[in-house]
N, C-alpha and C. Protein backbone atom coordinates (compact mmCIF):
# COMPACT_ATOMS: atom_id res chain seq x y z
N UNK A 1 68.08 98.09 117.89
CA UNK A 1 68.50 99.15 116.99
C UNK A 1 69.74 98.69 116.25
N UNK A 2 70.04 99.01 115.13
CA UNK A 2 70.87 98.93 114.11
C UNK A 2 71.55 100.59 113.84
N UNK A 3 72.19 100.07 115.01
CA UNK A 3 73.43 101.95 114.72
C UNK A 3 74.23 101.37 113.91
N UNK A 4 73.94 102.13 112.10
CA UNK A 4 75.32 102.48 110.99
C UNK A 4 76.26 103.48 111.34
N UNK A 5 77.50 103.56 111.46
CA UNK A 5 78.70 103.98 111.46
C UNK A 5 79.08 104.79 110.39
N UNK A 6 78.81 105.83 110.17
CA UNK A 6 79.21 106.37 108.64
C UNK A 6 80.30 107.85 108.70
N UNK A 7 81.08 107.39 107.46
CA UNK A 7 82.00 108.13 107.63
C UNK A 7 83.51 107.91 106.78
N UNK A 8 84.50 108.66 106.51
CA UNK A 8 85.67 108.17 105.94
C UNK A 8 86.45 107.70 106.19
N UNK A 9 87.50 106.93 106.27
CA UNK A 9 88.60 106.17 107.09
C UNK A 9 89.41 107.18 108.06
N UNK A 10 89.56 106.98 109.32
CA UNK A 10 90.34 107.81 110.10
C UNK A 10 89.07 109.03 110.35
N UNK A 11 88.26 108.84 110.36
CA UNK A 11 87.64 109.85 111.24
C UNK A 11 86.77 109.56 112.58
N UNK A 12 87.15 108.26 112.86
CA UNK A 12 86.48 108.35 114.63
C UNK A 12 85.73 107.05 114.62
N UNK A 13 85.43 106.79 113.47
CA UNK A 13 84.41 105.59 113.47
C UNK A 13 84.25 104.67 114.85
N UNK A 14 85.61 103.74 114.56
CA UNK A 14 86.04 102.71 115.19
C UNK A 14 85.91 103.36 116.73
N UNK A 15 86.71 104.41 116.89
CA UNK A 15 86.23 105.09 118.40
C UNK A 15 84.98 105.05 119.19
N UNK A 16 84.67 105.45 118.13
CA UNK A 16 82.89 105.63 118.58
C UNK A 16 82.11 104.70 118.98
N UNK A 17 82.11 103.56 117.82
CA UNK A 17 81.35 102.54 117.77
C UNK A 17 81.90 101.69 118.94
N UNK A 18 83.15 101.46 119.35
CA UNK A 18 83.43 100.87 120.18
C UNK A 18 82.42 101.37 121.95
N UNK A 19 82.29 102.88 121.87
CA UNK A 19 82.05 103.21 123.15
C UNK A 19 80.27 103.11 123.38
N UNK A 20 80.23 103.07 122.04
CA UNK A 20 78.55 103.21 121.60
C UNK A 20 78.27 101.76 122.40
N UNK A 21 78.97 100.99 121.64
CA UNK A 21 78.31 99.22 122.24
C UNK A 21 78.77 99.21 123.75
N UNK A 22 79.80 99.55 124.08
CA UNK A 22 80.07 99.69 125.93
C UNK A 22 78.64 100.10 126.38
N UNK A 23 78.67 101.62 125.80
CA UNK A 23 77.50 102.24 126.76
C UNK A 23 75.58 101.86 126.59
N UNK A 24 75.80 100.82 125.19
CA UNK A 24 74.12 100.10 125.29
C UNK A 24 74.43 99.19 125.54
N UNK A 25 75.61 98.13 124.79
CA UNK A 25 75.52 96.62 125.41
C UNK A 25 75.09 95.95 123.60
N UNK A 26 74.95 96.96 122.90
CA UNK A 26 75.15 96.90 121.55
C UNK A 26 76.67 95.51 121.15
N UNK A 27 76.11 94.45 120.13
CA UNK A 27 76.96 94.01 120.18
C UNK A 27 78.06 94.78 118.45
N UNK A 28 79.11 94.61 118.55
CA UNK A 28 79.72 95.22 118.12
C UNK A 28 80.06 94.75 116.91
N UNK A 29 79.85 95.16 115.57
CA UNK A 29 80.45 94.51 114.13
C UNK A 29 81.19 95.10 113.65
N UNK A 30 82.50 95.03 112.98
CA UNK A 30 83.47 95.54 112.73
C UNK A 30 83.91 94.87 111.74
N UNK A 31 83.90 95.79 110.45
CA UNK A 31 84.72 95.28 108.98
C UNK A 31 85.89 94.78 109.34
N UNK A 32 86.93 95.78 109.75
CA UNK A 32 88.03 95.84 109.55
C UNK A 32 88.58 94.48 110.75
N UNK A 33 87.89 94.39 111.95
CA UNK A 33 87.81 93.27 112.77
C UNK A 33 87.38 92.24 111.94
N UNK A 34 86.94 91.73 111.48
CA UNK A 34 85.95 90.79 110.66
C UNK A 34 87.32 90.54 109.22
N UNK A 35 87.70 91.26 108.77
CA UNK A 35 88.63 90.94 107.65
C UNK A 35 89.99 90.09 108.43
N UNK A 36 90.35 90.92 109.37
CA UNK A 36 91.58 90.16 110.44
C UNK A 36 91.28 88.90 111.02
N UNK A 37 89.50 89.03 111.38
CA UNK A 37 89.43 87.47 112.01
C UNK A 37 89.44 86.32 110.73
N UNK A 38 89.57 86.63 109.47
CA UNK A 38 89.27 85.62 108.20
C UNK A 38 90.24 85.89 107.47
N UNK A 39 91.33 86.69 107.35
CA UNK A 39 92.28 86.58 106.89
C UNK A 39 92.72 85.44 105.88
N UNK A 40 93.43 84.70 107.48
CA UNK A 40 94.12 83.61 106.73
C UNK A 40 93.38 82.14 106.67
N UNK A 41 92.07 82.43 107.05
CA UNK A 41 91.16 81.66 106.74
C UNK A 41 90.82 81.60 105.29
N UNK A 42 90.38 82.68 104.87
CA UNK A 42 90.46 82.53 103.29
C UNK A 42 91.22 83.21 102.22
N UNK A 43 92.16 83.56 102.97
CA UNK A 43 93.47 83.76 102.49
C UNK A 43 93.02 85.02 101.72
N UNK A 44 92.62 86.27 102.23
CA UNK A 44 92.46 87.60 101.64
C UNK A 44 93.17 88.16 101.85
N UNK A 45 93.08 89.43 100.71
CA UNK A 45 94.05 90.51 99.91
C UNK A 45 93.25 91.38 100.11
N UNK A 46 94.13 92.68 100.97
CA UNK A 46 93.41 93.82 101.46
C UNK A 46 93.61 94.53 99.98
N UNK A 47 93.94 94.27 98.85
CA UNK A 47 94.03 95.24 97.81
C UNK A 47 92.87 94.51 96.54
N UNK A 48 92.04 93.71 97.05
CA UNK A 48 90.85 92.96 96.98
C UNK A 48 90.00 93.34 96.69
N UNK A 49 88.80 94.10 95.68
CA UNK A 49 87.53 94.45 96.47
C UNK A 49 86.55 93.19 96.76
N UNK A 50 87.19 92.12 95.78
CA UNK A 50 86.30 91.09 95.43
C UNK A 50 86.52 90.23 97.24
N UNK A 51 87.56 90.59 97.84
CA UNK A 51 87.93 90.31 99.31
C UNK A 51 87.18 90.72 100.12
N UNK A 52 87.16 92.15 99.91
CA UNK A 52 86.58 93.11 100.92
C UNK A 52 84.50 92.92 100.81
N UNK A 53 84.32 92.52 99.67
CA UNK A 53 82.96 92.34 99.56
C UNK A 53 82.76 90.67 100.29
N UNK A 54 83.41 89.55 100.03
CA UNK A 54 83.39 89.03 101.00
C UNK A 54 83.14 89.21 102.34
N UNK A 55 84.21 89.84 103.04
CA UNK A 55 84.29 90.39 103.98
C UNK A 55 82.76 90.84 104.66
N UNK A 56 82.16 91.77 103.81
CA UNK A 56 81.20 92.60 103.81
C UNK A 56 79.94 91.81 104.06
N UNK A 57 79.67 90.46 103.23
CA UNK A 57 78.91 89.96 103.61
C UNK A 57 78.69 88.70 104.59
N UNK A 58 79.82 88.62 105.44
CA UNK A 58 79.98 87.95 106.80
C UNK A 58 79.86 88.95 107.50
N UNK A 59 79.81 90.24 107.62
CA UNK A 59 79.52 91.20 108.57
C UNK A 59 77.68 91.21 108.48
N UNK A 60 77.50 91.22 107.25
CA UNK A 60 75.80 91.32 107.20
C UNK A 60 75.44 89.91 107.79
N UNK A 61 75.98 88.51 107.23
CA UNK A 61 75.37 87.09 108.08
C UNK A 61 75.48 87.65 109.51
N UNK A 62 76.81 88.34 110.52
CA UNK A 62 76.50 88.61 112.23
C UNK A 62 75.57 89.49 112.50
N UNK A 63 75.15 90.33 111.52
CA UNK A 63 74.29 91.58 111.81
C UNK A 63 73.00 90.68 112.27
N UNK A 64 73.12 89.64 110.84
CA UNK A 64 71.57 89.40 111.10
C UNK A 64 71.26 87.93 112.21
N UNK A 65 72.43 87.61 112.49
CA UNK A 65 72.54 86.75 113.48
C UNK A 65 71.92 87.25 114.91
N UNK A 66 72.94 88.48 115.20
CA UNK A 66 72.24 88.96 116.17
C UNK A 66 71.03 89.66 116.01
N UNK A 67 70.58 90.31 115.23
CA UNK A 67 69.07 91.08 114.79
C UNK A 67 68.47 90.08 114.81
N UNK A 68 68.49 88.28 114.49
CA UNK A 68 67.46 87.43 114.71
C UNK A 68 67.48 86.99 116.69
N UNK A 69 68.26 87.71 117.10
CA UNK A 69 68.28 87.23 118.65
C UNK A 69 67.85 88.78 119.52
N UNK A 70 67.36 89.52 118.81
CA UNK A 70 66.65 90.80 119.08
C UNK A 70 67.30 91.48 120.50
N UNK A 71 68.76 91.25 119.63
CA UNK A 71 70.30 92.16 120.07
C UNK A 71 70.71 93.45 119.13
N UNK A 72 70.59 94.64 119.90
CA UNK A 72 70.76 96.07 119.11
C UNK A 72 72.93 95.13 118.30
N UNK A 73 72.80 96.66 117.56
CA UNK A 73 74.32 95.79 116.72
C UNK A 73 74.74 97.25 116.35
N UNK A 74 75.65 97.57 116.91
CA UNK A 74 76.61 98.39 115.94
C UNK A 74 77.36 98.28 114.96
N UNK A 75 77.26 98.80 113.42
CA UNK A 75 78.35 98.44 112.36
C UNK A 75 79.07 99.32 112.45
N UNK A 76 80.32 99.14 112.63
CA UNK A 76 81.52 99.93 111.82
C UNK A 76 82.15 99.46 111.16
N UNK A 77 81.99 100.99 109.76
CA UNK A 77 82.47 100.42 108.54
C UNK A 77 82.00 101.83 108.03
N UNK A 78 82.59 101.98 106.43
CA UNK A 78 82.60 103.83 106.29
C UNK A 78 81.18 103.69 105.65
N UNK A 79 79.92 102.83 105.20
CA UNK A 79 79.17 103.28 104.96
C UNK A 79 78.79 104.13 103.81
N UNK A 80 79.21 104.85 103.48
CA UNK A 80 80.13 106.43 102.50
C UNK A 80 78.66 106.42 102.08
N UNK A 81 78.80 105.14 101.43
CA UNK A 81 77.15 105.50 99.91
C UNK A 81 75.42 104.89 100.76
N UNK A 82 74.98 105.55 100.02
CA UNK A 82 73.29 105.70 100.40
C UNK A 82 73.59 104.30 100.43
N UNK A 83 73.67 103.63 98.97
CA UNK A 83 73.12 102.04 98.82
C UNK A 83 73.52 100.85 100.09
N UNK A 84 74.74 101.35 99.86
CA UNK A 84 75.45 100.77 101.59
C UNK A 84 74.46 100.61 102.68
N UNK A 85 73.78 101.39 103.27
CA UNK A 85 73.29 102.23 103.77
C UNK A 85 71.69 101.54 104.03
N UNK A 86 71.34 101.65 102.61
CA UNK A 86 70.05 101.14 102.27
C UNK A 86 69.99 99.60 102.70
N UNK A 87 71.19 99.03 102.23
CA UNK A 87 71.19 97.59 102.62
C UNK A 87 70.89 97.29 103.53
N UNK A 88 71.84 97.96 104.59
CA UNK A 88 71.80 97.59 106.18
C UNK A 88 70.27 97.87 106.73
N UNK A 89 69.20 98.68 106.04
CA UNK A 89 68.03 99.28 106.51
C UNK A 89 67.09 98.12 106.14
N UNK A 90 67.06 97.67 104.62
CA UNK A 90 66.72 96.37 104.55
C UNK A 90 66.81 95.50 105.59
N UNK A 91 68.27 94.87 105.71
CA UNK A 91 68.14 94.29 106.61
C UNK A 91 67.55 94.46 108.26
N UNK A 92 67.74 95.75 108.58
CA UNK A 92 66.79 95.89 109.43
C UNK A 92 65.53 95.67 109.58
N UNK A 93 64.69 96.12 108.73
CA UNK A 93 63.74 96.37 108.11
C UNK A 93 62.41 94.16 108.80
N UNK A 94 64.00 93.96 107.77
CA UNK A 94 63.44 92.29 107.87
C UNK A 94 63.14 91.50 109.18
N UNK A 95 63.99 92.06 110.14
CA UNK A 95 63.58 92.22 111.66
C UNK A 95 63.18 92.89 112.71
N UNK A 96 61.80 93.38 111.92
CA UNK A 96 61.79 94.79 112.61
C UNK A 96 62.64 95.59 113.76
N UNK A 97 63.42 96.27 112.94
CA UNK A 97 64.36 96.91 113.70
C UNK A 97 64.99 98.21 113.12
N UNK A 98 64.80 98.85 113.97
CA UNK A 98 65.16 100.63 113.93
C UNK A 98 66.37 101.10 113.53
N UNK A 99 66.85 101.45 112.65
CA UNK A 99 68.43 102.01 112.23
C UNK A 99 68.20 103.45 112.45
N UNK A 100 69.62 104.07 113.04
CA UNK A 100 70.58 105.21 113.26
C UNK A 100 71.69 105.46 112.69
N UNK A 101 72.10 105.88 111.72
CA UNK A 101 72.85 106.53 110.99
C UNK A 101 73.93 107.21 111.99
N UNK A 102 75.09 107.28 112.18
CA UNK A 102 75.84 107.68 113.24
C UNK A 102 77.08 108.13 112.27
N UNK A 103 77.24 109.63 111.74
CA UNK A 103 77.83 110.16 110.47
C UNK A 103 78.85 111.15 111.42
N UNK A 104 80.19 110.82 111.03
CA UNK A 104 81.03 111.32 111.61
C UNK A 104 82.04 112.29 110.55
N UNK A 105 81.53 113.53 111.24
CA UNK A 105 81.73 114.60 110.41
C UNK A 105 83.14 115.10 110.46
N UNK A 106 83.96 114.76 109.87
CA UNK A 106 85.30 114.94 110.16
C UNK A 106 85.97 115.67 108.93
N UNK A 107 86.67 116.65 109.20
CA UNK A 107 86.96 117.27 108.13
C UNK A 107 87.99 116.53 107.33
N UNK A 108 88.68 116.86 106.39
CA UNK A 108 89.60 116.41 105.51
C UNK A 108 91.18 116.65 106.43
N UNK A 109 90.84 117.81 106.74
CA UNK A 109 92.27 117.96 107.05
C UNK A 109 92.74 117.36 108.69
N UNK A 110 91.60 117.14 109.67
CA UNK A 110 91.68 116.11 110.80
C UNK A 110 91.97 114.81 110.11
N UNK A 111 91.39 114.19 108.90
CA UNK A 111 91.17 112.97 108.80
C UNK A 111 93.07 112.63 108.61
N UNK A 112 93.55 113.77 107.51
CA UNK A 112 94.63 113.60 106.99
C UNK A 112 96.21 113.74 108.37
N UNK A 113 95.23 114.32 109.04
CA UNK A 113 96.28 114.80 110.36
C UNK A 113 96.01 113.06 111.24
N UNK A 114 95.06 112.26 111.46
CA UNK A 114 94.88 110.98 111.92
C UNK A 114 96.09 110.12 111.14
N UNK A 115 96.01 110.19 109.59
CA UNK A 115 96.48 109.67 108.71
C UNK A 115 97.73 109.35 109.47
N UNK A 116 98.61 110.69 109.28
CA UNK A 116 99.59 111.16 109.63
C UNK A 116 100.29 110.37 110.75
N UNK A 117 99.56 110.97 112.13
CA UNK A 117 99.78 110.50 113.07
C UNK A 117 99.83 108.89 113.26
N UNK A 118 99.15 108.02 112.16
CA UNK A 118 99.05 106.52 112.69
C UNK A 118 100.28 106.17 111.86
N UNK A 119 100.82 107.01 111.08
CA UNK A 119 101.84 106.42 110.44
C UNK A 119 103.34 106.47 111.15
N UNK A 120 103.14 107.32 112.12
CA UNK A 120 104.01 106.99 113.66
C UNK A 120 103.74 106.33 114.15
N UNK A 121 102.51 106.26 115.16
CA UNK A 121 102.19 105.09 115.98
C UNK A 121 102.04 104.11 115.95
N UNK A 122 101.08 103.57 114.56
CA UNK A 122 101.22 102.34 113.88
C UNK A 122 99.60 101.83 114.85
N UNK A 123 98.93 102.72 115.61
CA UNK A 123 97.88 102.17 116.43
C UNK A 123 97.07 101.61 115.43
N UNK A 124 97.06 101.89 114.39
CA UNK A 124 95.73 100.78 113.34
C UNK A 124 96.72 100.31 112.57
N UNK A 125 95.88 99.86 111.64
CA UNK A 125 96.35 99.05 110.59
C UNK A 125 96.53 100.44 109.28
N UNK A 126 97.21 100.77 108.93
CA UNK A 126 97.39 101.80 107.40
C UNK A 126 96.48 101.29 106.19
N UNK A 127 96.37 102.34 105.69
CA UNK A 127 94.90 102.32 104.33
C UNK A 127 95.67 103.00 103.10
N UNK A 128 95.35 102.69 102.43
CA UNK A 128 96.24 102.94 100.88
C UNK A 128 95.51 104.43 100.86
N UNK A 129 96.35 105.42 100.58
CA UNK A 129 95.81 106.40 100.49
C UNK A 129 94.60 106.89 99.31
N UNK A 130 94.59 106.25 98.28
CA UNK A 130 93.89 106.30 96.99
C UNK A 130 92.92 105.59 97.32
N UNK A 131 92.88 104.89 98.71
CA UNK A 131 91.14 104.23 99.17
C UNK A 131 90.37 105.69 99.80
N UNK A 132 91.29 106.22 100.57
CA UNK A 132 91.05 106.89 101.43
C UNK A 132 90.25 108.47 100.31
N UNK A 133 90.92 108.68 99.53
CA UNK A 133 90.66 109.58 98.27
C UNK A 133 89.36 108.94 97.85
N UNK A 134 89.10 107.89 97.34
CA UNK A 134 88.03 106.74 96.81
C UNK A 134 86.78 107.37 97.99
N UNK A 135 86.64 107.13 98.94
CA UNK A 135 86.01 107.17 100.31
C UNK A 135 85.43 108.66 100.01
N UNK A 136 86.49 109.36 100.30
CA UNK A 136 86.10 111.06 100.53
C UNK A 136 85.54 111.36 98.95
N UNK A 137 85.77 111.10 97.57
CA UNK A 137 85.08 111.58 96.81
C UNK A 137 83.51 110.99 96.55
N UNK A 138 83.37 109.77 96.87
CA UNK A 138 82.22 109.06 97.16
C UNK A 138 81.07 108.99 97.81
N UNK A 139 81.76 109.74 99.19
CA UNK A 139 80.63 110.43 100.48
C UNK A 139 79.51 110.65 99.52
N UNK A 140 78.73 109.92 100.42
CA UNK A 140 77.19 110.60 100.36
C UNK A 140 76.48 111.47 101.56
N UNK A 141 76.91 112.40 101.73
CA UNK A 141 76.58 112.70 103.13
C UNK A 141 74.95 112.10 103.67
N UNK A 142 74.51 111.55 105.03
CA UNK A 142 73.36 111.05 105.17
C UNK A 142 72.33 111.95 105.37
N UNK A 143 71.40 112.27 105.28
CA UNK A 143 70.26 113.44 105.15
C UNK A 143 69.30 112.97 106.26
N UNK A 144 68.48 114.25 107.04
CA UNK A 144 67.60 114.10 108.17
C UNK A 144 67.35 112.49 107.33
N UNK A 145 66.39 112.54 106.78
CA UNK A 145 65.42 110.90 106.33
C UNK A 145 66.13 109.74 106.35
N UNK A 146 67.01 110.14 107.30
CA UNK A 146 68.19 108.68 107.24
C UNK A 146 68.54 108.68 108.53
N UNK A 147 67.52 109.17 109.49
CA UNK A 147 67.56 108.76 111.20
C UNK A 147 69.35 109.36 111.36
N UNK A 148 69.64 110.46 111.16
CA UNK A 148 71.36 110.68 111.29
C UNK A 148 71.30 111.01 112.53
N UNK A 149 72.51 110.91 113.40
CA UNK A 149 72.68 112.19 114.45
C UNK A 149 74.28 112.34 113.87
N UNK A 150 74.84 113.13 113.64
CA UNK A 150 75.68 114.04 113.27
C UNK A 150 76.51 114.61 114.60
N UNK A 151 78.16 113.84 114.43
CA UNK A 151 78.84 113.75 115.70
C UNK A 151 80.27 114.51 114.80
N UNK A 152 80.21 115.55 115.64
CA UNK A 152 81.74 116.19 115.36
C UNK A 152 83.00 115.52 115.86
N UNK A 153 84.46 115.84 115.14
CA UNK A 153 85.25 115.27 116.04
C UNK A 153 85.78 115.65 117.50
N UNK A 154 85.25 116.63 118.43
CA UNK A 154 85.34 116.97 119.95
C UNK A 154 84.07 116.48 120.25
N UNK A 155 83.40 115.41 119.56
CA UNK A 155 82.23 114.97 120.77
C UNK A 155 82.02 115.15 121.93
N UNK A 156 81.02 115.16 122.56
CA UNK A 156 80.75 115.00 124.24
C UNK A 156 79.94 113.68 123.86
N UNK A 157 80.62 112.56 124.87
CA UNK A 157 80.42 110.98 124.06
C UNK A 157 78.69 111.32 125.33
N UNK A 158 78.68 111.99 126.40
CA UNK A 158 77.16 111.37 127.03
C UNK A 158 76.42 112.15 125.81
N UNK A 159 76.25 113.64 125.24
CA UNK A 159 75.59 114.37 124.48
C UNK A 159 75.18 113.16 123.21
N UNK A 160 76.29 112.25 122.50
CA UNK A 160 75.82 111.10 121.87
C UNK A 160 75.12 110.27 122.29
N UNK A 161 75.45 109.86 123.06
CA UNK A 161 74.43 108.41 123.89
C UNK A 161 73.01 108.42 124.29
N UNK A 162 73.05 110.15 124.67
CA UNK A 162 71.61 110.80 124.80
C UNK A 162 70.56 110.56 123.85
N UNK A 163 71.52 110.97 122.47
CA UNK A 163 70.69 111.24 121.02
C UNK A 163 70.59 109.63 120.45
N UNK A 164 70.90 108.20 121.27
CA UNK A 164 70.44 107.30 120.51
C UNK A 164 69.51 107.12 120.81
């Protein structure tokens, strides 16, 4: 299976996906991991898109690395747009393999209260707020025909694990 991660920055993603691959054994893909491990390898600029699409498609070469070793893969990454979306299904698609849409419904004003809070703690890395704006006006929300399960932010993480 090919569980997509979808959703806006600061709403749970990274949480999730992390516990998702614990509890299948899912191996784990991560943009924002994946930009840090290449950094200063190719010397990218998080204010980049031409970076970040890089980025993007060394996450699709591990996807399909492991999808050719017929290893389930979790992406996290916001996903936001259908086409996004579509890609990753393609690529499924090419190994026969099942995608889940995993859309994390987080309101605006939790996302902005996360915001907030990491700008104390410093537990992630900070996002330019005008990405974060970019993100939320962009949502495509994912529709039944897009294999969704639809996770609030008080999850019950077994009630998820159930529904993969």
């Amino acid at each position: 299976v090919l569980y997509i991660m979808c959703g806006v920055g600061f709403s749970g993603k990274s949480t999730l996906a992390r516990k998702i691959s614990e509890q299948t054994g899912a191996t784990l893909v991560s943009q924002d991991a994946t930009y840090f491990e290449n950094e200063t390898k190719f010397n990218l600029d998080q204010n980049s898109d031409e970076d970040w699409e890089t980025v993007l498609n060394i996450c699709y070469e591990k996807i399909e690395k492991e999808l050719t070793k017929n290893q389930s893969v979790v992406f996290d990454d916001t996903n936001h747009r259908l086409n996004l979306r579509n890609k990753l299904r393609n690529i499924a698609d090419k190994y026969q393999t099942e995608t889940k849409v995993i859309f994390m419904d987080t309101s605006t004003q939790v996302q902005k209260e996360r915001v907030e809070k990491n700008k104390i703690t410093g537990e992630r890395h900070e996002v330019k707020q005008e990405y974060l704006d970019t993100a939320i006006a962009e949502l495509e929300v994912p529709t039944e025909s897009e294999n969704v399960i639809i996770v609030e932010p008080d999850y019950d993480l077994a009630r998820v694990i159930s529904q993969l």
